[in-house]
N, C-alpha and C. Protein backbone atom coordinates (compact mmCIF):
# COMPACT_ATOMS: atom_id res chain seq x y z
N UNK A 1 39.93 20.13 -30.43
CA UNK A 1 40.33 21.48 -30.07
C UNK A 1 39.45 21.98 -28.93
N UNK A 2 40.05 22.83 -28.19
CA UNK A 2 39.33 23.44 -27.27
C UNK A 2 39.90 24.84 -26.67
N UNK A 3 38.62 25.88 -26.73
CA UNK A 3 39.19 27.22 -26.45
C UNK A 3 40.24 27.76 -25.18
N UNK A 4 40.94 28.60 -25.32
CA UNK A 4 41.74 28.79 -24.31
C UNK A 4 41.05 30.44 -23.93
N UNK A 5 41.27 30.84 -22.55
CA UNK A 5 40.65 32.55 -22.17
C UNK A 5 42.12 32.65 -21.86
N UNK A 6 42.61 34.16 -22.74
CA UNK A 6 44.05 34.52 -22.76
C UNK A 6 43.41 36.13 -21.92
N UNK A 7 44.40 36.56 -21.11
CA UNK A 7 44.34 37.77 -20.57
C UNK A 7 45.61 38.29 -21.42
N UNK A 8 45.51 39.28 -22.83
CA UNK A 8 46.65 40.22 -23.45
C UNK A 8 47.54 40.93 -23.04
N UNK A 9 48.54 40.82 -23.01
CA UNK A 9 49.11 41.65 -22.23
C UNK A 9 50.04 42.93 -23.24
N UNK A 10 50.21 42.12 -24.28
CA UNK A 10 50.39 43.35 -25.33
C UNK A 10 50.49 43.25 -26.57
N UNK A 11 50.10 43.71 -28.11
CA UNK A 11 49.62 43.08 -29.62
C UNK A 11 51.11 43.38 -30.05
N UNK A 12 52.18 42.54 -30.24
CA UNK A 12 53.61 42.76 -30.96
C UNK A 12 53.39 42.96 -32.08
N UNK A 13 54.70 44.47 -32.51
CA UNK A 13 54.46 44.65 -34.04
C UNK A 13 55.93 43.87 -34.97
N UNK A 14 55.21 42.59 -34.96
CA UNK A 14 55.84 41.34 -35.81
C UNK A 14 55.13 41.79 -36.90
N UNK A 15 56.04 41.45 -38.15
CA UNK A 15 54.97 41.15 -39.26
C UNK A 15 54.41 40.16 -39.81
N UNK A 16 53.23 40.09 -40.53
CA UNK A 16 52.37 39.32 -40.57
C UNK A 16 51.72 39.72 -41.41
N UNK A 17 50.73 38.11 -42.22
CA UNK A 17 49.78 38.70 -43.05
C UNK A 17 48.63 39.28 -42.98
N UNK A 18 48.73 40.09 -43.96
CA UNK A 18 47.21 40.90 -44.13
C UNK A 18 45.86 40.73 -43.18
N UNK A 19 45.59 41.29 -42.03
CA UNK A 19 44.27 40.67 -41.57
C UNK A 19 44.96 39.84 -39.84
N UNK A 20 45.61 39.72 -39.82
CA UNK A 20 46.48 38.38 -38.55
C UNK A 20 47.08 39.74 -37.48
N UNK A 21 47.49 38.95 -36.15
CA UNK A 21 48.25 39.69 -35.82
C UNK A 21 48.95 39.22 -34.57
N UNK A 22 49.61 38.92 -33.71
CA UNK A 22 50.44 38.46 -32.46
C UNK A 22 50.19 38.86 -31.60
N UNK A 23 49.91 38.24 -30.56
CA UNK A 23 49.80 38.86 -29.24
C UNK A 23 50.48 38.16 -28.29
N UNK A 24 50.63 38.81 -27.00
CA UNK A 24 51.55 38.37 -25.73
C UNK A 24 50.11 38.00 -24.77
N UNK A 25 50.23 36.98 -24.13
CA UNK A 25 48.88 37.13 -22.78
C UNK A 25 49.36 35.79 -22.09
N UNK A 26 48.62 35.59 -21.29
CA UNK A 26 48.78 34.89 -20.12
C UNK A 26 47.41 33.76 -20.26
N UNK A 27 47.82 32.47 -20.80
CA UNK A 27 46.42 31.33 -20.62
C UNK A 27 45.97 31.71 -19.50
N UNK A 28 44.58 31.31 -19.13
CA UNK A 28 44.35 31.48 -18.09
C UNK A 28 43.23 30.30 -17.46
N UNK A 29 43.29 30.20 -15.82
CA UNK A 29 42.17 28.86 -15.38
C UNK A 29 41.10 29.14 -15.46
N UNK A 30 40.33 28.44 -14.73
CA UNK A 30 38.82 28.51 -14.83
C UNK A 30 38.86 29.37 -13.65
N UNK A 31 39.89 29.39 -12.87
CA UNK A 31 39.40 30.52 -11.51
C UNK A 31 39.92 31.44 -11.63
N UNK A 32 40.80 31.85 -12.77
CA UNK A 32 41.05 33.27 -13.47
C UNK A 32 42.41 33.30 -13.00
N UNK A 33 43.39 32.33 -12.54
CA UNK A 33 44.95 32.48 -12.43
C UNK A 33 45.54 32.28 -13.47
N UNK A 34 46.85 33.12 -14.09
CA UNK A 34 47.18 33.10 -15.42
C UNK A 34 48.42 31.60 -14.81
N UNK A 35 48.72 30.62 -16.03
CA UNK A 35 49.15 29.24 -15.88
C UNK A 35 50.28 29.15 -16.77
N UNK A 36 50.13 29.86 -17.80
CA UNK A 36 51.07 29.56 -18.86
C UNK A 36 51.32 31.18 -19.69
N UNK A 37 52.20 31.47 -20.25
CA UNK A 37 52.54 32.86 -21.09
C UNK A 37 52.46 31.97 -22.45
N UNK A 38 51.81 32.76 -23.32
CA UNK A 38 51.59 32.34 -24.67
C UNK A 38 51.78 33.69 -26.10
N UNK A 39 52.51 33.36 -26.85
CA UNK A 39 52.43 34.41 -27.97
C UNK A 39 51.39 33.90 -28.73
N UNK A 40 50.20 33.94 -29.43
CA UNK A 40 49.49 33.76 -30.14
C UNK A 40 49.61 34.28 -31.40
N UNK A 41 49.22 33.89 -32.67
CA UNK A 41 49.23 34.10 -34.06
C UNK A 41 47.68 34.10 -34.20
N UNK A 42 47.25 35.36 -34.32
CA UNK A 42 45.48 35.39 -33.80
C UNK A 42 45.37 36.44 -35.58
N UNK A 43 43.65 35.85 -35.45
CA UNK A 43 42.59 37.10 -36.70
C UNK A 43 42.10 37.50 -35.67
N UNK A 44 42.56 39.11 -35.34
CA UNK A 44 41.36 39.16 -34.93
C UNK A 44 39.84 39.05 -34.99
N UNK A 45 39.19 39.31 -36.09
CA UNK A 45 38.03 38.75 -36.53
C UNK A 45 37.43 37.69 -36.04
N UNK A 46 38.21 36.59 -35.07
CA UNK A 46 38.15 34.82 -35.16
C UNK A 46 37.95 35.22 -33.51
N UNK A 47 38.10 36.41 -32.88
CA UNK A 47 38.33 36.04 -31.24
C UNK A 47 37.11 36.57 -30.68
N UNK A 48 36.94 35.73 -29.30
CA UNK A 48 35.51 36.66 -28.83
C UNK A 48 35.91 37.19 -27.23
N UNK A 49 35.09 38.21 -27.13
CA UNK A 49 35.92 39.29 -26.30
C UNK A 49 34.87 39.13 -24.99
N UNK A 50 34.98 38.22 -23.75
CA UNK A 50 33.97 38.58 -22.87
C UNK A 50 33.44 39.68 -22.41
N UNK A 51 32.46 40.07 -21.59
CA UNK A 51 32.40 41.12 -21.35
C UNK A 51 32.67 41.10 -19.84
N UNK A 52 32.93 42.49 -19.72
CA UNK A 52 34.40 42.96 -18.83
C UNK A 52 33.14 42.78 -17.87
N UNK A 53 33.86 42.11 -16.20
CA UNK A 53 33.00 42.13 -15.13
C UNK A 53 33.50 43.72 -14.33
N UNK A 54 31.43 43.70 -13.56
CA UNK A 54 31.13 44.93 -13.48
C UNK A 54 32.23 45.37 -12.15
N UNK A 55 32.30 46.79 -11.95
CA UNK A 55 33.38 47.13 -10.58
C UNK A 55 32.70 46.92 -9.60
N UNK A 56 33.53 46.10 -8.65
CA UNK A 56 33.31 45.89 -7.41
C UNK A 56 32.22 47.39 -6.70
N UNK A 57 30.92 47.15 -5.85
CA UNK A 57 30.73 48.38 -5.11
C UNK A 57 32.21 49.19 -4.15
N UNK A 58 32.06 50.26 -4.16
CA UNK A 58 33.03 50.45 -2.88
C UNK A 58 32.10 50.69 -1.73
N UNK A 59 32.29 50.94 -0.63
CA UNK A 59 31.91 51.01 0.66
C UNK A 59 32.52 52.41 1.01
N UNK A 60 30.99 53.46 1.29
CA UNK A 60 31.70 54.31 1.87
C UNK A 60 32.36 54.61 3.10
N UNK A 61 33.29 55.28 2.67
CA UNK A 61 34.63 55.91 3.93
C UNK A 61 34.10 56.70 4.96
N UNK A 62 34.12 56.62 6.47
CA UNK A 62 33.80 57.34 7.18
C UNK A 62 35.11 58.06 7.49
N UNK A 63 35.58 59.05 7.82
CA UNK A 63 36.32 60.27 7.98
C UNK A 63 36.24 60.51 9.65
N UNK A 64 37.11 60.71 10.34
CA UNK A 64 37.35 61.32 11.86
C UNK A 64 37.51 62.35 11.50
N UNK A 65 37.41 63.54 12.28
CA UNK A 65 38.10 64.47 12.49
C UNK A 65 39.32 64.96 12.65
N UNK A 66 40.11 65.17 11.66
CA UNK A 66 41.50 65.82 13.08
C UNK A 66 41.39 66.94 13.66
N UNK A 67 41.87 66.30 14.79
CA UNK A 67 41.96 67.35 16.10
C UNK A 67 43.15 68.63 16.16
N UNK A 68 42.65 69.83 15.89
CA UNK A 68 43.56 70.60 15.51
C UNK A 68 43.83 71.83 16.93
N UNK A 69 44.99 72.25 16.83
CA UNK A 69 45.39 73.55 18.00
C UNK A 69 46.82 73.56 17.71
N UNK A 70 47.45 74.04 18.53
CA UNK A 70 48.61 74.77 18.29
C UNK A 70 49.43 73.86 18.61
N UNK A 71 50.37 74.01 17.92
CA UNK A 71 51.65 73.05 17.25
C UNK A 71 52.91 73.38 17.64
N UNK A 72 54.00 73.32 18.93
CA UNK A 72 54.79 73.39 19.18
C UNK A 72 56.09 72.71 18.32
N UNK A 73 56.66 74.22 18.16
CA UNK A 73 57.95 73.75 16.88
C UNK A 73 59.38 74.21 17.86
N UNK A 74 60.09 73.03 17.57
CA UNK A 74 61.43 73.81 17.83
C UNK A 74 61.77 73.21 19.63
């Protein structure tokens, strides 16, 4: 056996036993492209949840001026 990293895409309300539950997600590669769509029959209890990578910095925005005066209409 060997683990798969699923990106969820949504927990279906199938029923199921006590404790279990279904999910929709996308297998995914080692370079993070989803490869295959998978329904899973998951505990949650049994799954481990990476931790979420941090947000990109942004770069601040420099702003121009607009150039303002009178506006011929018509």
């Amino acid at each position: 056996m060997r683990p798969i990293f699923v990106r969820v895409i949504r927990v279906l309300d199938w029923p199921t036993y006590d404790g279990w539950l279904w999910i929709d997600g996308y297998e995914l590669a080692t370079n993070g492209d989803a490869i295959a769509r998978r329904s899973l029959f998951v505990m949650p209890a049994g799954l481990i949840w990476p931790n979420p990578p941090a947000p990109a910095a942004r770069r601040p925005t420099t702003r121009t001026p607009v150039r303002r005066g009178p506006v011929r209409v018509g």
